[in-house]
Protein backbone atom coordinates (compact mmCIF):
# COMPACT_ATOMS: atom_id res chain seq x y z
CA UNK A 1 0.00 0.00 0.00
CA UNK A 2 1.14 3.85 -0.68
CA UNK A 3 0.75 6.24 1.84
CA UNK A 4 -1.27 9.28 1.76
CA UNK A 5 -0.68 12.96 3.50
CA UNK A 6 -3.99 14.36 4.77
CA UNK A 7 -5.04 17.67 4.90
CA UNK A 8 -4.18 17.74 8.76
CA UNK A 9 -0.51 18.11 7.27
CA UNK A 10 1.10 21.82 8.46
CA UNK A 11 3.71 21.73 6.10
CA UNK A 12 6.63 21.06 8.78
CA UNK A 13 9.17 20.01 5.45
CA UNK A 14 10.27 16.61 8.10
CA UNK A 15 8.73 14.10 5.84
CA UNK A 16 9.99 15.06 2.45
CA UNK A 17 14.14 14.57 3.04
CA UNK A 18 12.80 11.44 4.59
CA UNK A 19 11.62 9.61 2.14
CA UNK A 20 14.37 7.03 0.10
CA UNK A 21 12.41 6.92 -2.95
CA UNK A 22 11.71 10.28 -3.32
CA UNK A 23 7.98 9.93 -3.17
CA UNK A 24 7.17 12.90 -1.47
CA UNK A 25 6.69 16.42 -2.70
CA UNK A 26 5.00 19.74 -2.05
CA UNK A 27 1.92 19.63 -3.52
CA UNK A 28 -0.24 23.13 -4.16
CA UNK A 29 -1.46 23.30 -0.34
CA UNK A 30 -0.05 20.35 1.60
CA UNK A 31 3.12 17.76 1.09
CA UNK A 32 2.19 14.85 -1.27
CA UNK A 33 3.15 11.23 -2.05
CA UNK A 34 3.93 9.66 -5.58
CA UNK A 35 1.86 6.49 -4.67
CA UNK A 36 4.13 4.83 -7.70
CA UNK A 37 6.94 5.50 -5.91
CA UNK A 38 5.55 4.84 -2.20
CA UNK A 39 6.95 1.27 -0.90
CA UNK A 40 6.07 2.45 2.51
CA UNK A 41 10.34 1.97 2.86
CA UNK A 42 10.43 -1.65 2.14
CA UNK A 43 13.76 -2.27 0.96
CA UNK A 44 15.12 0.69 2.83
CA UNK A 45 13.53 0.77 6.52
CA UNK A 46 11.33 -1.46 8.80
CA UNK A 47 8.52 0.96 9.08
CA UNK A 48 7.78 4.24 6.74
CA UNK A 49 9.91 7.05 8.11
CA UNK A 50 7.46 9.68 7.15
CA UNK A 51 4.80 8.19 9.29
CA UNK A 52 7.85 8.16 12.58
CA UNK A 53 9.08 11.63 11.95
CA UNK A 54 5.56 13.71 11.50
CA UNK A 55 4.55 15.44 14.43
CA UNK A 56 0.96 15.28 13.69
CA UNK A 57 0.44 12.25 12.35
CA UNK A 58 -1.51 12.56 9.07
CA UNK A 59 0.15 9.81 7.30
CA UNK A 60 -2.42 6.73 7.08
CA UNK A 61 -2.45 4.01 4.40
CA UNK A 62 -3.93 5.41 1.45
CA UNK A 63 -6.99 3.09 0.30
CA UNK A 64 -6.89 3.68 -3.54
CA UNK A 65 -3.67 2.02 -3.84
CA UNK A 66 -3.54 -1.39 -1.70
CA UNK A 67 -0.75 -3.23 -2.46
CA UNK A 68 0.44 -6.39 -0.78
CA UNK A 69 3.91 -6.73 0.73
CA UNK A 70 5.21 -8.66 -2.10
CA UNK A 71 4.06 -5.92 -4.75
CA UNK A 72 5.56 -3.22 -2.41
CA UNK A 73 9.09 -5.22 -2.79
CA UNK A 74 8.61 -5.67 -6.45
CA UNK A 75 8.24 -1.63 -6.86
CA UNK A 76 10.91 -1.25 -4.81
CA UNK A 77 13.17 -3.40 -6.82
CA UNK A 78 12.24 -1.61 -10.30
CA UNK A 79 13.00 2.08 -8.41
CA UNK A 80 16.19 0.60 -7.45
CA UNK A 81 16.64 0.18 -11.30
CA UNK A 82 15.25 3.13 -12.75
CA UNK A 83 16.87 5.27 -10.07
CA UNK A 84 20.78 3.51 -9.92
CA UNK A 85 22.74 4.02 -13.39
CA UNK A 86 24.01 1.80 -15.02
CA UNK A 87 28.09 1.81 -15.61
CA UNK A 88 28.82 2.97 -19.44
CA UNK A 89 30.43 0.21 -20.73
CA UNK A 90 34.71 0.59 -21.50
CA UNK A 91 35.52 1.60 -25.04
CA UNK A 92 38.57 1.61 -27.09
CA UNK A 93 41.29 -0.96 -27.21
């Protein structure tokens, strides 16, 4: 599942530099989250570290986009591609 950022949010900026997939951005009124990009930190943490740092605790599951844990690993794995480069190969003799 991807998380969601109510409209309870104050805008503290703890949750963005947070995030390890870069899912989270300033929206037009409140922070949002990239729910394509949201593995709620699996692959990175134990539990979401948006949801431990905000201090007012507006970060609940979002319902639109239930994913199981499995699916949550898979999109981690293809950010982990898209996001690492790949080496150039060598050229010339």
């Amino acid at each position: 599942m991807a998380l969601i950022i109510t409209d309870e949010c104050i805008n503290c900026d703890v949750c963005e530099p947070e995030c390890p997939n870069e899912a989270i951005f300033l929206g037009p009124a409140i922070y949002e989250i990239d729910p394509h990009k949201c593995t709620e930190c699996v692959g990175h943490f134990d539990e979401p570290q948006c949801v431990q740092v905000c201090p007012v605790a507006c970060i609940p599951v979002n319902p639109q986009f239930v994913e199981s844990q499995e699916t949550l690993w898979q999109k981690y794995r293809r950010l982990q591609i898209t996001i690492t480069p790949v080496a150039a190969a060598p050229t010339g003799p």
